[in-house]
Protein backbone atom coordinates (compact mmCIF):
# COMPACT_ATOMS: atom_id res chain seq x y z
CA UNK A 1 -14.10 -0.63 15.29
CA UNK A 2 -12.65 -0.86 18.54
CA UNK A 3 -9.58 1.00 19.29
CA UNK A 4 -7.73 -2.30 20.55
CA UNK A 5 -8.64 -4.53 17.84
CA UNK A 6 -7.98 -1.84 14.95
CA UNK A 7 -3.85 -1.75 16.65
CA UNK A 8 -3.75 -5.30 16.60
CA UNK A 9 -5.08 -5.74 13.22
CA UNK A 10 -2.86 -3.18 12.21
CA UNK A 11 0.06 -4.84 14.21
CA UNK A 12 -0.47 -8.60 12.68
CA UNK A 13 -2.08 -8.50 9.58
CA UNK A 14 1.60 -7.99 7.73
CA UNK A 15 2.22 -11.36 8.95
CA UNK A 16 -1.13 -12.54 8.38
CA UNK A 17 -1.14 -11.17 5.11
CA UNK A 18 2.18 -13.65 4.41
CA UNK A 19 0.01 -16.49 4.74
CA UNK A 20 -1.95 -16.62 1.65
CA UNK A 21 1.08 -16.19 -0.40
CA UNK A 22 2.10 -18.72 -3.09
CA UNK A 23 -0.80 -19.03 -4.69
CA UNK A 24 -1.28 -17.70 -7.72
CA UNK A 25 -4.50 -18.20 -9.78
CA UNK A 26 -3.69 -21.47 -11.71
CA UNK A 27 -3.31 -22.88 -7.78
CA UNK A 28 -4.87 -22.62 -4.44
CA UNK A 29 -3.14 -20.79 -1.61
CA UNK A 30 -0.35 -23.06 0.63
CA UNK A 31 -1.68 -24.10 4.08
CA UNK A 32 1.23 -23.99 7.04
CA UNK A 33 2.68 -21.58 9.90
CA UNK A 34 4.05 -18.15 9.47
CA UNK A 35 6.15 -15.91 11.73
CA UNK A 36 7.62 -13.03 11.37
CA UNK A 37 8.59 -9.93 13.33
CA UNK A 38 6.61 -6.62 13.17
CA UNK A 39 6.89 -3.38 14.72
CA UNK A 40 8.84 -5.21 17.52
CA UNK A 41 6.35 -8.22 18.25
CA UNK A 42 7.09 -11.96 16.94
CA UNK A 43 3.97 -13.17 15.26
CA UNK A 44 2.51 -16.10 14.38
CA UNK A 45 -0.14 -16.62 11.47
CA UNK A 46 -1.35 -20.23 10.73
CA UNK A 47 -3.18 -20.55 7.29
CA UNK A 48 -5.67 -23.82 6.91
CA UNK A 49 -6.34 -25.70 4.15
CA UNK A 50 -10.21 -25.26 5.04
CA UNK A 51 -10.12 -21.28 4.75
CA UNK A 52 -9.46 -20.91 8.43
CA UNK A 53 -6.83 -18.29 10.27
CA UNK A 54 -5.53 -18.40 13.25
CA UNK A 55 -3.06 -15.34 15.05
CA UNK A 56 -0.92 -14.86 17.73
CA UNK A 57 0.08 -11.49 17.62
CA UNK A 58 2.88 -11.90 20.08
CA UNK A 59 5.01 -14.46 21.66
CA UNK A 60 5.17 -12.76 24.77
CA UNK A 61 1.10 -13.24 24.84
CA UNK A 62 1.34 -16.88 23.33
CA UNK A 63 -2.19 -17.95 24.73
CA UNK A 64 -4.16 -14.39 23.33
CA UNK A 65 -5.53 -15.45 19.84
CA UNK A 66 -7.37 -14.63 17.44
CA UNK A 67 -9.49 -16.64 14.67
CA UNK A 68 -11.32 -15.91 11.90
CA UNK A 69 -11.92 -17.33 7.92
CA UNK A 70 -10.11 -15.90 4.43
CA UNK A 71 -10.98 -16.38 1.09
CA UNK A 72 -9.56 -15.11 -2.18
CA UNK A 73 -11.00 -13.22 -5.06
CA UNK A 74 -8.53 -12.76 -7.84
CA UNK A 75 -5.78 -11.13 -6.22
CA UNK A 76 -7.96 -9.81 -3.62
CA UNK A 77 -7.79 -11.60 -0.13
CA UNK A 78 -10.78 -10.91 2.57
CA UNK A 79 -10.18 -11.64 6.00
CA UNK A 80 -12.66 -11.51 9.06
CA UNK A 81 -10.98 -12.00 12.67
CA UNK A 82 -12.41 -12.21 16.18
CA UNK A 83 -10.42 -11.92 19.06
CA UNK A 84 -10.86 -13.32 22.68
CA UNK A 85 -13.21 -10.40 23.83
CA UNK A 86 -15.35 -10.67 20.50
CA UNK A 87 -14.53 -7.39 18.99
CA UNK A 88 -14.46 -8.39 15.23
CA UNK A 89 -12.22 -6.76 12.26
CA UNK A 90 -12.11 -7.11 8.27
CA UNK A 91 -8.63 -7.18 6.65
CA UNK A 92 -8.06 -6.75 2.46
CA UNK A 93 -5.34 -7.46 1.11
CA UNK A 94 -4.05 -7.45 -2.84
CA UNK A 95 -1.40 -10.00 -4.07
CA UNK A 96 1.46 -8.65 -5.57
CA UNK A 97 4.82 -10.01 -7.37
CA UNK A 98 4.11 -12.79 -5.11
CA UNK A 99 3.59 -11.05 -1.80
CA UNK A 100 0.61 -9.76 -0.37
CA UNK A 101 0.25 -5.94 0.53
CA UNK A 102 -2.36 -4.77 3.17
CA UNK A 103 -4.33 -2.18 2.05
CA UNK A 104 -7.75 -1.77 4.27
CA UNK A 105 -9.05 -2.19 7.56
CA UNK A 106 -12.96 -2.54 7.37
CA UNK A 107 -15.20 -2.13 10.53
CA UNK A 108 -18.37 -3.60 11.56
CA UNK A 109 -20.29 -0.84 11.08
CA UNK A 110 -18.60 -0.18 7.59
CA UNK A 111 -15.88 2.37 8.44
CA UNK A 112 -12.75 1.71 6.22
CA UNK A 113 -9.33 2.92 7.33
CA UNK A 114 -6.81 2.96 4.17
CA UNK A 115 -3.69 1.00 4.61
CA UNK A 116 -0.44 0.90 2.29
CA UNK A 117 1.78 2.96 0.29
CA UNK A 118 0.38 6.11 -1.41
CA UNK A 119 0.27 5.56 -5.03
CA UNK A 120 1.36 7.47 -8.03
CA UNK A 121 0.11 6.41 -11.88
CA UNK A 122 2.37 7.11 -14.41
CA UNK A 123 0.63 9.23 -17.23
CA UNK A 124 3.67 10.65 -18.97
CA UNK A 125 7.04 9.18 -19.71
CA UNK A 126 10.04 12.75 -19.86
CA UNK A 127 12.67 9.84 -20.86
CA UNK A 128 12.91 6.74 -22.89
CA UNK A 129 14.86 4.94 -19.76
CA UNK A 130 14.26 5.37 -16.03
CA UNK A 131 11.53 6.70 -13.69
CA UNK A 132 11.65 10.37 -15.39
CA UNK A 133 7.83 10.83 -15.89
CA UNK A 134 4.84 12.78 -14.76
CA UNK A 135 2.57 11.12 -11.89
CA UNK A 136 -0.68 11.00 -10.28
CA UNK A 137 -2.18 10.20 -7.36
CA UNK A 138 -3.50 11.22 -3.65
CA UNK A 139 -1.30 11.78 -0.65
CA UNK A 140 -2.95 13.09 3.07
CA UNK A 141 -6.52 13.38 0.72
CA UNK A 142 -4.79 15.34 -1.63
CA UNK A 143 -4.78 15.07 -5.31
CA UNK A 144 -0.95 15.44 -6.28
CA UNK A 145 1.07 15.67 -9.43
CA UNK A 146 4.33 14.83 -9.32
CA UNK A 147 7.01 15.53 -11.97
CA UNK A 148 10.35 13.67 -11.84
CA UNK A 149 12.27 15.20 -14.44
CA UNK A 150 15.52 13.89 -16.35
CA UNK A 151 17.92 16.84 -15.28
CA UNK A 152 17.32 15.68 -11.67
CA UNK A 153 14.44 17.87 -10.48
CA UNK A 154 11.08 17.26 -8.62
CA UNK A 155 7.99 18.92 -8.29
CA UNK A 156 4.76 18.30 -6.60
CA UNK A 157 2.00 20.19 -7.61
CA UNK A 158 -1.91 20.20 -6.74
CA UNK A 159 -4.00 18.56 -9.97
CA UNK A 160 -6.76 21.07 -8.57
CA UNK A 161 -4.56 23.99 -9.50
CA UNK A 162 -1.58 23.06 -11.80
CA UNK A 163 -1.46 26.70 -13.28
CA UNK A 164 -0.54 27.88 -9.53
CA UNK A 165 2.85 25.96 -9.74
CA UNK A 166 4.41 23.43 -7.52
CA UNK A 167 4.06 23.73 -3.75
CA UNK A 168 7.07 21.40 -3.06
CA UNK A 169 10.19 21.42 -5.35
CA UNK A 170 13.78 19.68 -4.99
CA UNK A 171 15.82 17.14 -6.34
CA UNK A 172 15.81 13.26 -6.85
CA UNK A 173 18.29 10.71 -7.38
CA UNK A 174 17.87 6.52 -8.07
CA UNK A 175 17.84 4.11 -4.95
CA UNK A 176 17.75 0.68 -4.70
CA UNK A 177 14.12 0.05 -5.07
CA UNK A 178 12.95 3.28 -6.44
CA UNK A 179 13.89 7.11 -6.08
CA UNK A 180 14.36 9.24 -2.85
CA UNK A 181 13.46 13.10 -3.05
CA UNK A 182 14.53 16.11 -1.27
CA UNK A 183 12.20 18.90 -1.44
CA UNK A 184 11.36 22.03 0.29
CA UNK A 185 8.14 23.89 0.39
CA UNK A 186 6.54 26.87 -1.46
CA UNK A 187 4.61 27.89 1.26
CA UNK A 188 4.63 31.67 1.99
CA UNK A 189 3.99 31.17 5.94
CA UNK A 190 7.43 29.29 6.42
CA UNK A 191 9.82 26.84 4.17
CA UNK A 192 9.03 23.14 5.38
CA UNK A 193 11.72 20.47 4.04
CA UNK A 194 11.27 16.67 3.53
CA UNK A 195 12.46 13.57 2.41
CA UNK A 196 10.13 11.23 0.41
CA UNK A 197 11.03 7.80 -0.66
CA UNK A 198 9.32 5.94 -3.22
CA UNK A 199 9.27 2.62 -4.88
CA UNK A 200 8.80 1.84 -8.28
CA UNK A 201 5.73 -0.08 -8.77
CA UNK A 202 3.88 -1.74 -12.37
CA UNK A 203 2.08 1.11 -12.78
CA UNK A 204 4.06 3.92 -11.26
CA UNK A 205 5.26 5.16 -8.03
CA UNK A 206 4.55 4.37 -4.29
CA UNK A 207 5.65 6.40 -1.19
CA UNK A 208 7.25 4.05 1.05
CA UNK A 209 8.66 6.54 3.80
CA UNK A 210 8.72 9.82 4.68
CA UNK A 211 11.15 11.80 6.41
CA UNK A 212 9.61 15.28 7.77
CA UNK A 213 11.19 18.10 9.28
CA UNK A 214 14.34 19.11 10.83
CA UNK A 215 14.57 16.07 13.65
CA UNK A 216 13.46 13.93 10.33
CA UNK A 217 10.84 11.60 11.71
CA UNK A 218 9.93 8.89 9.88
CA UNK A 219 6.14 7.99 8.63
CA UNK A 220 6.06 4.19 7.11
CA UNK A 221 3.59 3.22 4.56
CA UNK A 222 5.14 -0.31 3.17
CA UNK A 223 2.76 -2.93 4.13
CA UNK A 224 4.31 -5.43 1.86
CA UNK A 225 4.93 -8.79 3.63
CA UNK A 226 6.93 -11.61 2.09
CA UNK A 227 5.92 -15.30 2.71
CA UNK A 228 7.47 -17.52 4.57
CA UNK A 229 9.96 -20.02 2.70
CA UNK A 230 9.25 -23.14 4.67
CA UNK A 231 5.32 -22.37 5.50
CA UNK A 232 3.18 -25.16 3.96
CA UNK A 233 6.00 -27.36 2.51
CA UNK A 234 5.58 -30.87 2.22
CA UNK A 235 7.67 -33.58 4.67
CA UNK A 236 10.32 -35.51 3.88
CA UNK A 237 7.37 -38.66 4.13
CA UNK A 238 5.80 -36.17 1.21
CA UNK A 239 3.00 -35.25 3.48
CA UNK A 240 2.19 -31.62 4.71
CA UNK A 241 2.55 -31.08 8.23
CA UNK A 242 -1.28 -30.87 9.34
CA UNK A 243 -0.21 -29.73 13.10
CA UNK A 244 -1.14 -26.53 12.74
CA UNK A 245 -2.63 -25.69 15.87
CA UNK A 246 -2.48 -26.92 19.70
């Protein structure tokens, strides 16, 4: 995919991904306008009731846009783009507690780039309350189990050799939305330190952040985008506003 399209996909889709929210699958998705601010850009996403999409990445480019069709699939949504220069992108998305979360970027020629926060499955529960468990799941294509234990401690340790011990250990404490832990590294060539948060998820775990070495800079992974309030509501006259595009 080209370079330029995959950093605009990249840079809208959160607020494209907004669009198809409300829907759940008793009712079809809610037609209207979407903005929303990401990485610095205001963007605009317009959702039609006839499975079109329109984007404006920014407002500072209000005439560059981009069009395409979406359809749903359970809580799967598909959406195929083309912008101005014809360089063509596929976006997936998954609904979730009512917001959507982007989790691919598919190419013409079938490359997939893997979007979203890392998850963890809980398989074991250390404690009859809280997030005190055993986990699994891949980070940076590696297959990781993490333990998140009741006295406080965390380990993360490779599933491909679990009798070698943890490479990362440290300590965790409850946040707002999940757990944040402090760990250093077992490695014998030098002692790395980093910061991990997570979010608690139905199934497990997610990494939302990370916080890596000493100048701590930060890696995002949360693609979750909530929907508009007023996109798609109904008039005061009880129609929907069908000026949707200029």
């Amino acid at each position: 995919m080209n370079a330029k399209l995959v950093a605009t996909l990249t840079l809208v889709f959160g607020i494209t991904a907004s669009v198809a929210l409300g829907a759940d699958k008793n009712s079809p998705p809610v037609a209207g306008i979407y903005k929303g601010a990401v990485e610095g850009e205001q963007a605009t996403a317009i959702l039609k009731a006839d499975g079109s999409i329109i984007v404006r990445p920014s407002a500072d480019r209000p005439k560059f846009t981009m069009r395409g069709k979406w359809k749903r699939d359970g809580n799967t949504i598909t959406a195929k783009l083309k912008d101005p220069t014809g360089d063509e992108g596929t976006v997936v998305f998954t609904v979730d507690k009512g917001d959507l979360v982007l989790v691919k970027l598919i190419s013409p020629d079938g490359e997939v780039e893997r979007l979203g926060m890392p998850q963890f499955k809980r398989n074991k529960r250390l404690a009859d309350k809280g997030p005190a468990g055993v986990y699994v799941g891949w980070f940076d294509e590696e297959h990781l189990s993490l333990q998140v234990k009741p006295d406080g401690a965390f380990t993360v340790t490779p599933c491909n050799d679990l009798k070698g011990g943890p490479i990362y250990v440290g300590k965790w404490k409850a946040t707002e939305r999940g757990l944040r832990a402090t760990l250093k590294s077992k490695d014998e060539e030098g002692e790395e330190e980093a910061t991990v948060d997570f979010v608690t998820t139905a199934t497990g775990l997610a990494i939302s952040k990370v916080l890596d070495g000493e100048n701590y800079e930060a890696e995002h992974f949360d693609t979750r985008l909530k929907r508009q309030k007023n996109g798609g509501k109904k008039n005061k006259g009880g129609k929907k506003n069908q000026k949707t595009d200029q």
